[in-house]
Protein backbone atom coordinates (compact mmCIF):
# COMPACT_ATOMS: atom_id res chain seq x y z
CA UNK A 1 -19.02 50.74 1.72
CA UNK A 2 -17.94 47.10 0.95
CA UNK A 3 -16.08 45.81 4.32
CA UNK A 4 -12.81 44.38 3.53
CA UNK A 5 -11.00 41.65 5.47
CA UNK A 6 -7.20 41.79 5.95
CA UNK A 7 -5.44 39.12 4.06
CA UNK A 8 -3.71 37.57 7.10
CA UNK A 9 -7.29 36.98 9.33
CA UNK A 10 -8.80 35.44 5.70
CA UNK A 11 -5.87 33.38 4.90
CA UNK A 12 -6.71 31.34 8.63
CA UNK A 13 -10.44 31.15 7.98
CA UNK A 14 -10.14 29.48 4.33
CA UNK A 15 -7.45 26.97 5.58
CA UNK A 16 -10.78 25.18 7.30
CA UNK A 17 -12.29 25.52 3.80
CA UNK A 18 -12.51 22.36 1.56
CA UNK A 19 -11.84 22.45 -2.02
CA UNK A 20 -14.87 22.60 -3.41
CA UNK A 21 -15.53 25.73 -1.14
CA UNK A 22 -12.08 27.26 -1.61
CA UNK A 23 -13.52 27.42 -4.88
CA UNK A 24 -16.25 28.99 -4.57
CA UNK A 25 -14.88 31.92 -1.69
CA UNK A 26 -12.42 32.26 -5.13
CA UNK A 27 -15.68 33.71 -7.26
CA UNK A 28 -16.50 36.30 -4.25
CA UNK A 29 -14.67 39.46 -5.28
CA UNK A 30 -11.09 39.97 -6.29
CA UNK A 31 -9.22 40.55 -2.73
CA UNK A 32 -11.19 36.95 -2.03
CA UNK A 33 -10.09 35.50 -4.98
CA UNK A 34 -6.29 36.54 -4.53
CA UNK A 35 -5.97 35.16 -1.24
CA UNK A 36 -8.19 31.81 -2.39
CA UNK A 37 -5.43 31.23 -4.83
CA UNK A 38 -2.39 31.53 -2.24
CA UNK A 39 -0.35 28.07 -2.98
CA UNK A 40 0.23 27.20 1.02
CA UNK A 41 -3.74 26.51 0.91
CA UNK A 42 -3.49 24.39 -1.56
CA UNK A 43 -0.56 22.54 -0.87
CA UNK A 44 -2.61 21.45 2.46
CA UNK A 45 -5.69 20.31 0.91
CA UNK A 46 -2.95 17.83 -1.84
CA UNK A 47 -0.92 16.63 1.41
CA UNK A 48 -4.43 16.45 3.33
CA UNK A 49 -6.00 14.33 0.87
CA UNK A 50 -2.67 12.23 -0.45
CA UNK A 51 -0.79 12.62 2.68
CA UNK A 52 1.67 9.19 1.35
CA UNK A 53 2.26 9.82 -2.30
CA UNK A 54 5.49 11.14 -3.19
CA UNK A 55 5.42 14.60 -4.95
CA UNK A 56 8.95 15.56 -5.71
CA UNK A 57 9.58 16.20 -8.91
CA UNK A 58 6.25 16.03 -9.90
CA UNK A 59 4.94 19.67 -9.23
CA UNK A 60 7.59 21.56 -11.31
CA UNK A 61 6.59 24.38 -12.49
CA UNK A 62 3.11 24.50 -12.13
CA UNK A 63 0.61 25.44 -8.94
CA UNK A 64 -0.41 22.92 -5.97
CA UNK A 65 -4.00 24.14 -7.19
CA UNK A 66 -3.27 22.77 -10.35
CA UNK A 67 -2.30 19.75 -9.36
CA UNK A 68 -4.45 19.20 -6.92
CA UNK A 69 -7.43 20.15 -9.63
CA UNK A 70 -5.63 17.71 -12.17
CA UNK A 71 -5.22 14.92 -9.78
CA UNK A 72 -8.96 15.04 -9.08
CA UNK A 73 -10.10 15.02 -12.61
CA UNK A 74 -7.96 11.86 -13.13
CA UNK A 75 -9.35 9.84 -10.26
CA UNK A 76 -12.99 10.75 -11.70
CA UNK A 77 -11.71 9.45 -15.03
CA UNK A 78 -11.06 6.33 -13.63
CA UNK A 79 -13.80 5.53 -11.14
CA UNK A 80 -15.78 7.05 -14.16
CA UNK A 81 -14.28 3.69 -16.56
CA UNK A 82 -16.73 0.40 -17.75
CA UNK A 83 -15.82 -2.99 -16.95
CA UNK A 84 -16.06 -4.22 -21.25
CA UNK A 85 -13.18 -0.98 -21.36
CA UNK A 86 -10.60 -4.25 -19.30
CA UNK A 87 -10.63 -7.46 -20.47
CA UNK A 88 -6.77 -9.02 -20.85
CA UNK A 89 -6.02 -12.26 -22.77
CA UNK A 90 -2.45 -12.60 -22.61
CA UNK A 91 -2.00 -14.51 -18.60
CA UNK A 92 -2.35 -18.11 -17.75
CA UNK A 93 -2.21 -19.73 -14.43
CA UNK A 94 -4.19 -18.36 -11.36
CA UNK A 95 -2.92 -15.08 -9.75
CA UNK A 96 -1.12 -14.82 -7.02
CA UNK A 97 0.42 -11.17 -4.63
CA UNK A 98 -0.19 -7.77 -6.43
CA UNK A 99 0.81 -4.58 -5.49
CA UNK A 100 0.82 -0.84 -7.65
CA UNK A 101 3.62 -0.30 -9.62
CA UNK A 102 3.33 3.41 -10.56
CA UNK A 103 0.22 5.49 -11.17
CA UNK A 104 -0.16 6.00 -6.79
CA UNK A 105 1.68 9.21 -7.40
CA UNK A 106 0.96 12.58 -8.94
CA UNK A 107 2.62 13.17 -12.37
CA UNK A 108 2.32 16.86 -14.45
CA UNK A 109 0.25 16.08 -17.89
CA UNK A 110 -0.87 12.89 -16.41
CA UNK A 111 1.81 11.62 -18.23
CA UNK A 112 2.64 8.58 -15.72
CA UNK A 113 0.83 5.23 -16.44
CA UNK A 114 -0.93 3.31 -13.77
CA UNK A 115 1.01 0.09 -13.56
CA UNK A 116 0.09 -2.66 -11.05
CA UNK A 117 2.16 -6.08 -10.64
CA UNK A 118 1.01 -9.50 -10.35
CA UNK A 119 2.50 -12.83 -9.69
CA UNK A 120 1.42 -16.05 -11.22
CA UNK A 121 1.20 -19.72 -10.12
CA UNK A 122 3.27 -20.65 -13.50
CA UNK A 123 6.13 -18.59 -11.70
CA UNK A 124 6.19 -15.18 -13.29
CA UNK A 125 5.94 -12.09 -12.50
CA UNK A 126 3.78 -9.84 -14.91
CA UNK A 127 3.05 -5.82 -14.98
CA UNK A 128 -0.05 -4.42 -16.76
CA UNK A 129 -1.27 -1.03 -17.87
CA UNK A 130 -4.82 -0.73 -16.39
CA UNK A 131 -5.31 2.47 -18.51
CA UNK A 132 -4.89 0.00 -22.01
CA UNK A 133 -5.93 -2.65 -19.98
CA UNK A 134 -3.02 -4.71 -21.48
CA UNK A 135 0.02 -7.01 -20.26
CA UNK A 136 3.15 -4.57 -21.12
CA UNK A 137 5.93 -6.93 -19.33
CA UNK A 138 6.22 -10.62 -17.89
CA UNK A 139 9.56 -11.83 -16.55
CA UNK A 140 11.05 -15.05 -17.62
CA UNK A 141 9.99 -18.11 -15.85
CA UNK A 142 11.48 -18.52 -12.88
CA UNK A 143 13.00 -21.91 -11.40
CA UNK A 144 10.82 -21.57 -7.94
CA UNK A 145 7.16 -20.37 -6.51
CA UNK A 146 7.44 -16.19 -6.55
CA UNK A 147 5.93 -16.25 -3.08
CA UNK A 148 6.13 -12.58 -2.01
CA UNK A 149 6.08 -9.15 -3.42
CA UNK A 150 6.67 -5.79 -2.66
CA UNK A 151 6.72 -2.79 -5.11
CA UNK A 152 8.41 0.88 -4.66
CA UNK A 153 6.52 3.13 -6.77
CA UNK A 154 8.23 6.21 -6.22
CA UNK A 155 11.30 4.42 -8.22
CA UNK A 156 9.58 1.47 -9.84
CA UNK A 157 10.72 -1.22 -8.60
CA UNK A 158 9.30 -4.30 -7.61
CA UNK A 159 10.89 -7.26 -5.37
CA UNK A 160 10.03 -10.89 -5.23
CA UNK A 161 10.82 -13.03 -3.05
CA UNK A 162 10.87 -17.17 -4.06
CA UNK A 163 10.41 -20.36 -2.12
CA UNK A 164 14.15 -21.35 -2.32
CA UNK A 165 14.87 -17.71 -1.10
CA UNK A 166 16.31 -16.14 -3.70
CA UNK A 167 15.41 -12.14 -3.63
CA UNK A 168 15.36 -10.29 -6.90
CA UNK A 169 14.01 -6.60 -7.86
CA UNK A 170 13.11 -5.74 -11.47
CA UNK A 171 12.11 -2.16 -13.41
CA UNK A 172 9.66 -4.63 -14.91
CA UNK A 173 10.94 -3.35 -18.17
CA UNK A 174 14.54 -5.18 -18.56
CA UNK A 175 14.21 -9.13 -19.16
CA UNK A 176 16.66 -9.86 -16.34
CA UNK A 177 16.36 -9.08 -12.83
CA UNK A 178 18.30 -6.07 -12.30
CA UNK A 179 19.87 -7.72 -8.70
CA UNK A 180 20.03 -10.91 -6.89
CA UNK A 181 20.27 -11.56 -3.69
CA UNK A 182 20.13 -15.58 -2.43
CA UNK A 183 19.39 -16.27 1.39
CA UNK A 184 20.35 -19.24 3.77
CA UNK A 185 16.89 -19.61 4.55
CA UNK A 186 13.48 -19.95 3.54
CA UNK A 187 11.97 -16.20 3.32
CA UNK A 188 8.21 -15.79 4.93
CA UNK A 189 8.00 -11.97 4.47
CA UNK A 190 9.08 -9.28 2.69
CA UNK A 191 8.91 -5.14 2.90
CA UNK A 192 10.63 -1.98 1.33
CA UNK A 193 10.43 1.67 3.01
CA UNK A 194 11.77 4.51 0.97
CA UNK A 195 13.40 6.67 3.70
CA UNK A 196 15.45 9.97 3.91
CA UNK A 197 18.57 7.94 3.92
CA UNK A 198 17.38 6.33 0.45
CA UNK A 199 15.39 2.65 0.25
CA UNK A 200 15.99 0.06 2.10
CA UNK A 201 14.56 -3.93 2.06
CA UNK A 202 13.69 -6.28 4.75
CA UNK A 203 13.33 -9.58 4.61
CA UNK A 204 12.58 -12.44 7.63
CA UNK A 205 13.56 -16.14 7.68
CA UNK A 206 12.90 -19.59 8.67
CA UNK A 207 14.46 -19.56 11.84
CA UNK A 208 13.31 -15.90 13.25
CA UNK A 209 16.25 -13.56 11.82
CA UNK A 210 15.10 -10.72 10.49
CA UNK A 211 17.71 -9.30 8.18
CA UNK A 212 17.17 -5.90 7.58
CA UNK A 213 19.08 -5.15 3.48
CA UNK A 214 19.55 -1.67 2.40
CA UNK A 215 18.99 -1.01 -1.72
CA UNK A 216 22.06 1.52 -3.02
CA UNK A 217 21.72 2.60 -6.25
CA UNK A 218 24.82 3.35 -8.25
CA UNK A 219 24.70 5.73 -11.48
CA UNK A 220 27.54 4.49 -14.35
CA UNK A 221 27.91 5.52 -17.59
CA UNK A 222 27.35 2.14 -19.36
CA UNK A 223 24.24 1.51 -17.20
CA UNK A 224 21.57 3.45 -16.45
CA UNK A 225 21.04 2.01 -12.66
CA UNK A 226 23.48 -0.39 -11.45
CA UNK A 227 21.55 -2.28 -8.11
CA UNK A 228 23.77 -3.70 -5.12
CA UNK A 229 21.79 -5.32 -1.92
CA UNK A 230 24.32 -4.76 1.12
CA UNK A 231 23.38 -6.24 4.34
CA UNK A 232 22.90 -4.05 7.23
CA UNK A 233 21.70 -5.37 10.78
CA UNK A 234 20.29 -8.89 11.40
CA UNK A 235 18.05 -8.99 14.25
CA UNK A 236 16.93 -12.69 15.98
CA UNK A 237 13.24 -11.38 16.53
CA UNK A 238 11.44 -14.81 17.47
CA UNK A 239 11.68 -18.49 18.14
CA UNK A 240 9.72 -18.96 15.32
CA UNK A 241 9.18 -17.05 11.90
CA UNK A 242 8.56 -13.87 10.86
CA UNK A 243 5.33 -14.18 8.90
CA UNK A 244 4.46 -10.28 9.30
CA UNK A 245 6.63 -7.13 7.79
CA UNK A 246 4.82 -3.66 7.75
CA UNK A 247 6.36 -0.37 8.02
CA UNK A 248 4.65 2.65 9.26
CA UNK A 249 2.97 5.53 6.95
CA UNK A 250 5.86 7.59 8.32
CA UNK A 251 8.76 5.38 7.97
CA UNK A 252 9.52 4.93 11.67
CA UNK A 253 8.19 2.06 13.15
CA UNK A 254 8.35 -1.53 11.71
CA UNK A 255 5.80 -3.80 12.91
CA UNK A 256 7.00 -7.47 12.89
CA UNK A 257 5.07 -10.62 13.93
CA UNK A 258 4.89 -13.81 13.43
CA UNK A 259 1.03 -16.03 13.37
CA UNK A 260 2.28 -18.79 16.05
CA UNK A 261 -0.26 -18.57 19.05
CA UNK A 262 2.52 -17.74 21.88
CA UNK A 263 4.40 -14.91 19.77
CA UNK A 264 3.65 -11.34 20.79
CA UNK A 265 3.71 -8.99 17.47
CA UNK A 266 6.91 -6.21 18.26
CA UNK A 267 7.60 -2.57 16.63
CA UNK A 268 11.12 -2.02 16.41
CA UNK A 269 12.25 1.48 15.72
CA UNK A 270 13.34 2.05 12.42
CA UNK A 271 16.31 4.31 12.55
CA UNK A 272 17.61 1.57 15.24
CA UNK A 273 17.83 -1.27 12.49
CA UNK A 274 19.59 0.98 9.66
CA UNK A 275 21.96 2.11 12.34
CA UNK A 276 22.64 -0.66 14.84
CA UNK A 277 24.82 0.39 17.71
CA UNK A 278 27.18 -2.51 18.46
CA UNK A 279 26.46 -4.91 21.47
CA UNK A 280 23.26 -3.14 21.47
CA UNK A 281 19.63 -4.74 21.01
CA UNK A 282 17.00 -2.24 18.81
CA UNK A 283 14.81 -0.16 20.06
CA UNK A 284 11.38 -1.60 20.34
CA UNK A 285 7.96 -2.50 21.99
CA UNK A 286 5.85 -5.60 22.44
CA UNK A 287 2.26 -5.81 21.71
CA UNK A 288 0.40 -7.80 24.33
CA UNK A 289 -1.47 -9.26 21.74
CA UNK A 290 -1.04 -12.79 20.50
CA UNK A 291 -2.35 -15.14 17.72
CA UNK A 292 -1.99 -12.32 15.14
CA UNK A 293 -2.57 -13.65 11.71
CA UNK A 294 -2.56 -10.26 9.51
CA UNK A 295 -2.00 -6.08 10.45
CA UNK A 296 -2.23 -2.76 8.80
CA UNK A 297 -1.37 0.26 9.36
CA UNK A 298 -3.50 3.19 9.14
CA UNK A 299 -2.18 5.28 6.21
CA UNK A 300 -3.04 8.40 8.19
CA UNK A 301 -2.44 7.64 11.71
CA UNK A 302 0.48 6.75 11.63
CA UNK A 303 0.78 5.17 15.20
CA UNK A 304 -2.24 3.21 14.55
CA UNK A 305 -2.47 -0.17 13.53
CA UNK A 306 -5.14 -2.81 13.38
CA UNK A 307 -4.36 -6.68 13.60
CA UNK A 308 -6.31 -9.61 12.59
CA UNK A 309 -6.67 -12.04 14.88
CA UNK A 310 -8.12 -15.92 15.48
CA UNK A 311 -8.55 -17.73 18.91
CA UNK A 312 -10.23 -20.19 20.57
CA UNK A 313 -11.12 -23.76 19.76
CA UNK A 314 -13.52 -21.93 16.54
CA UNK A 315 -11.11 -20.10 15.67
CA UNK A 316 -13.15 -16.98 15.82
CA UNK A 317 -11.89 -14.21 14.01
CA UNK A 318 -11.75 -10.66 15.52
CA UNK A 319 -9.82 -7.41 14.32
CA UNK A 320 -8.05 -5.03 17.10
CA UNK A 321 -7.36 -1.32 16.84
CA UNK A 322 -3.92 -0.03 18.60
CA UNK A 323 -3.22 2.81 19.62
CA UNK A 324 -3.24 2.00 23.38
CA UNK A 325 -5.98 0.04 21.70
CA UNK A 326 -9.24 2.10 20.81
CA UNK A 327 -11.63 -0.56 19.50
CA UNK A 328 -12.14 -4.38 18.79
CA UNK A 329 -14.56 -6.28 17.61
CA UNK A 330 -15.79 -10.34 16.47
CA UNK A 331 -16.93 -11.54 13.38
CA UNK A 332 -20.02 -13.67 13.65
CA UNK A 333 -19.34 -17.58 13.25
CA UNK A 334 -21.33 -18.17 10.63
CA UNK A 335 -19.33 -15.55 8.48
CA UNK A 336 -15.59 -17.27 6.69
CA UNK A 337 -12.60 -16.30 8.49
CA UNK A 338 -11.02 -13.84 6.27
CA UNK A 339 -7.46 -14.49 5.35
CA UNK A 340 -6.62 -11.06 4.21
CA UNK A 341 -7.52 -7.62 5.06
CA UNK A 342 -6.84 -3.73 5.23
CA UNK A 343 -7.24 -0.54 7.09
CA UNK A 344 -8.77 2.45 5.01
CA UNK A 345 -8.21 6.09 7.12
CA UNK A 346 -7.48 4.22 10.72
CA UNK A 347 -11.24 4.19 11.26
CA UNK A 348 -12.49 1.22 8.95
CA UNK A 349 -10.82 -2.49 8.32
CA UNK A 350 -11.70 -3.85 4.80
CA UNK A 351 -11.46 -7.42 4.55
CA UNK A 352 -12.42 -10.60 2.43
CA UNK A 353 -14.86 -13.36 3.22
CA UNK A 354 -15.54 -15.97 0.41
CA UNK A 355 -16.30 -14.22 -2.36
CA UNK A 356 -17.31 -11.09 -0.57
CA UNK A 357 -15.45 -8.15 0.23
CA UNK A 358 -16.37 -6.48 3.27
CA UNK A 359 -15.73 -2.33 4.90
CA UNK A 360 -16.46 -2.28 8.85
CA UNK A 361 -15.36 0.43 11.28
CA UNK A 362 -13.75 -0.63 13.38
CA UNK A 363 -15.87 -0.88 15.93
CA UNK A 364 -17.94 -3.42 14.29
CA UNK A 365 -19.75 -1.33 12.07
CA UNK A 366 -20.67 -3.03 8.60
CA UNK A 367 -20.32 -0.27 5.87
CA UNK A 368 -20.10 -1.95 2.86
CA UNK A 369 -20.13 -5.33 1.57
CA UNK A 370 -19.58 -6.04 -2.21
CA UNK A 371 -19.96 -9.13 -4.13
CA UNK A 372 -18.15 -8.93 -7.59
CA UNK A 373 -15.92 -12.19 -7.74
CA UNK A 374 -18.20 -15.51 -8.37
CA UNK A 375 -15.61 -17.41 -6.36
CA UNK A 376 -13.50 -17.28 -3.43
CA UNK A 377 -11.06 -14.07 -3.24
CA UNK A 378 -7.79 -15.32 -3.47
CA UNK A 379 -5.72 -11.79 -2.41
CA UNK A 380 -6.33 -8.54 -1.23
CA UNK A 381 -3.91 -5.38 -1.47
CA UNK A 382 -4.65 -2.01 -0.18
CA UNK A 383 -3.41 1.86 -0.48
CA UNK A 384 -4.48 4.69 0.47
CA UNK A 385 -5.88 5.35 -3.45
CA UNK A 386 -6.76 1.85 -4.53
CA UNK A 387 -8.23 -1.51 -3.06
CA UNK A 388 -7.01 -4.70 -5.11
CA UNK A 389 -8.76 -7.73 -5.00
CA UNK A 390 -7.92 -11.33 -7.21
CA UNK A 391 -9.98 -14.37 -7.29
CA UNK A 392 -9.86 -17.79 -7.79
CA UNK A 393 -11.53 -17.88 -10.88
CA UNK A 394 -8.68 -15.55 -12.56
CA UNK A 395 -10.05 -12.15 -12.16
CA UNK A 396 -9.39 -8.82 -10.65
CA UNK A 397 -11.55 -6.32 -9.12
CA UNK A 398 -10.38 -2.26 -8.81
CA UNK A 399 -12.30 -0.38 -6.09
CA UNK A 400 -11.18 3.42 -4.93
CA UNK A 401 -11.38 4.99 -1.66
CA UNK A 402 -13.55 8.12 -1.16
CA UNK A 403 -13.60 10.04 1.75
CA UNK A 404 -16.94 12.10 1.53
CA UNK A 405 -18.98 11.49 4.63
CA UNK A 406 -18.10 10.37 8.06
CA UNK A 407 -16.88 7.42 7.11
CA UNK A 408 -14.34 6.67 3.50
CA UNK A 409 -16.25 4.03 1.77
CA UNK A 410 -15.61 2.17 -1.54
CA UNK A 411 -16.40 2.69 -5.33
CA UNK A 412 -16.17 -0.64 -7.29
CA UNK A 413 -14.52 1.12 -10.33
CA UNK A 414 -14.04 -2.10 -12.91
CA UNK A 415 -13.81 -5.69 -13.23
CA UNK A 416 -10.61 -7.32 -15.51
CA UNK A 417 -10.72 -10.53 -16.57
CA UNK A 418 -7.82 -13.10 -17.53
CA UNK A 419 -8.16 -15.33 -20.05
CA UNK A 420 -5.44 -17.90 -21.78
CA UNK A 421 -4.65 -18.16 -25.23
């Protein structure tokens, strides 16, 4: 006589199961297969695996094992693409900040396109389908160096930010910017958080305000979105400038810093800047950790963040993991101080050297190193999908995370190519 185990006791012992062996305690017997296909299972293994993409709206009617299976297939199809399948002609002048548009996010019949944004040094801003491998939109040109950008994916957006200081967001669809907003000073960072309370932009000046903007969205008749930028809070961080914006994984901590030698990084509390109490400072805490020249946080962990660092009369470059700091480590001298870098799941920092592109954990470890730009890597942009990289001699390099073994590590997925004329 076949022993059969209650639902309830099997239900806990597949929710230690991965996917792949979900799948096959599915093929046992029937009772097996019944509880193998309860949704709660598989809605842990999508959140587990894409804990920050946004899924509303995008399950509908369908299973979270059917997404989860459909979302897998499509990130095979594209580590699976050839470099000849990219090769974009329509771009002049060297590239500058990127960031993902759409295509981060799960979509039912893959109908969503993978969209990233780039900036150029003849002061545009273009968005490409990676898919077609083609330029689908380029803004007019604009009067002043785009110098930052941030994209919201979840309503695609993106905001630039321009030496004079003039802040603009675009559906990178509409010729004109679909809201301006002009500050007093000269912007050095910029940031948007999608939050429960709806989206919200920061922005730091010259001097050391941070001004923390909120993004309202109005629906009319006449207009499909109408934008309006209202200030919030303004918050006089530092003596000097705010160089550093990141918000948290989660939404509620703010890490803000600035790369002058005497300034101590802070994390301000969130919920405290969208809802200053009057004659009241915001919630935060210092990091006793100075000379800061780049941080990350960890997509997963999200009280962990690792900061790039450079001190002493060499300039030697070291990376340091907080969370009541758990690891440091040096770079050799003989290796280029990076200028830009990344954290992967909290316990590896990606990073670029020359040409190179480097994965350590970060402990020290060296993982990885890849070498697919023929000159110096110009920028670096990280998610928790896809690692970005641009180089001096106008191309572009897509790598994807994947987490099988102890340690995520990178697949170099293709290699695009900008060419005038």
């Amino acid at each position: 006589m076949e022993l059969q185990v209650p639902d309830v006791p099997l239900l806990k012992i597949f929710s230690f199961l991965d996917a792949f062996s979900l799948l096959q305690a599915s093929q046992v017997n029937r009772g097996w297969n019944r509880v193998a296909e309860n949704d709660q299972l598989w809605r842990s293994l999508c959140l587990k695996k894409w804990s920050l993409c946004n899924f509303s709206g995008c399950l509908g009617s369908q299973t979270w094992k059917r997404l989860f299976l459909q979302q897998t297939k499509l990130e095979h199809r594209m580590a699976a693409v050839k470099p000849e399948d990219f090769l974009f002609r329509e771009a002049s002048g060297n590239l500058g900040p990127m960031a993902y548009l759409s295509g981060c996010g799960h979509t039912v019949g893959a109908q969503e396109k993978s969209v990233l944004c780039t900036v150029s040094s003849k002061h545009k801003l273009y968005a490409w389908d990676v898919q077609e491998g083609t330029m689908i939109w380029s803004s007019p040109v604009q009067q002043s160096s785009i110098m930052r950008l941030a994209t919201l994916p979840q309503m695609h957006l993106a905001f630039t930010v321009d030496l004079e200081g003039t802040v603009k967001v675009w559906n990178c669809q509409d010729e004109d910017a679909l809201a301006t907003l002009t500050m007093p000073w000269t912007c050095f960072s910029l940031e948007i958080c999608l939050t429960n309370d709806g989206p919200f932009l920061m922005v730091s000046e010259c001097y050391g305000p941070m001004t923390v903007t909120s993004l309202s969205i109005f629906l009319e008749s006449s207009l499909p979105h109408t934008l309006r930028l209202r200030g919030v809070s303004k918050v006089n961080a530092f003596k000097y400038s705010v160089d550093l914006l990141h918000c948290s994984p989660d939404k509620k901590w703010i890490f803000a810093s600035g790369t002058h030698q005497n300034i101590l990084p802070v994390v301000f509390l969130t919920e405290s800047l969208l809802k200053p109490s009057e004659g009241k400072s915001p919630l935060s805490l210092s990091i006793p950790f100075s000379s800061c020249c780049r941080a990350c946080w960890a997509p997963r962990r999200t009280s962990r963040i690792t900061v790039m660092y450079r001190r002493g009369s060499c300039k030697k470059t070291g990376f340091t993991t907080f969370e009541l700091m758990i690891a440091t480590f040096l770079l050799p001298l003989h290796m280029e101080s990076p200028i830009w870098m990344g954290v992967g799941d909290g316990n590896t920092v990606v990073f670029e050297s020359g040409p190179s592109l480097f994965l350590f954990t970060i402990s020290g470890h060296l993982l990885q190193r890849f070498e697919d730009h023929q000159r110096t890597i110009g920028n670096l942009w990280v998610d928790p999908v896809h690692v970005l990289t641009t180089s001096t001699d106008d191309s572009l390099h897509l790598y994807m995370w994947d987490e099988e073994g102890r340690y995520p590590h990178l697949k170099s997925c293709c290699h695009l190519e900008w060419h005038s004329g």
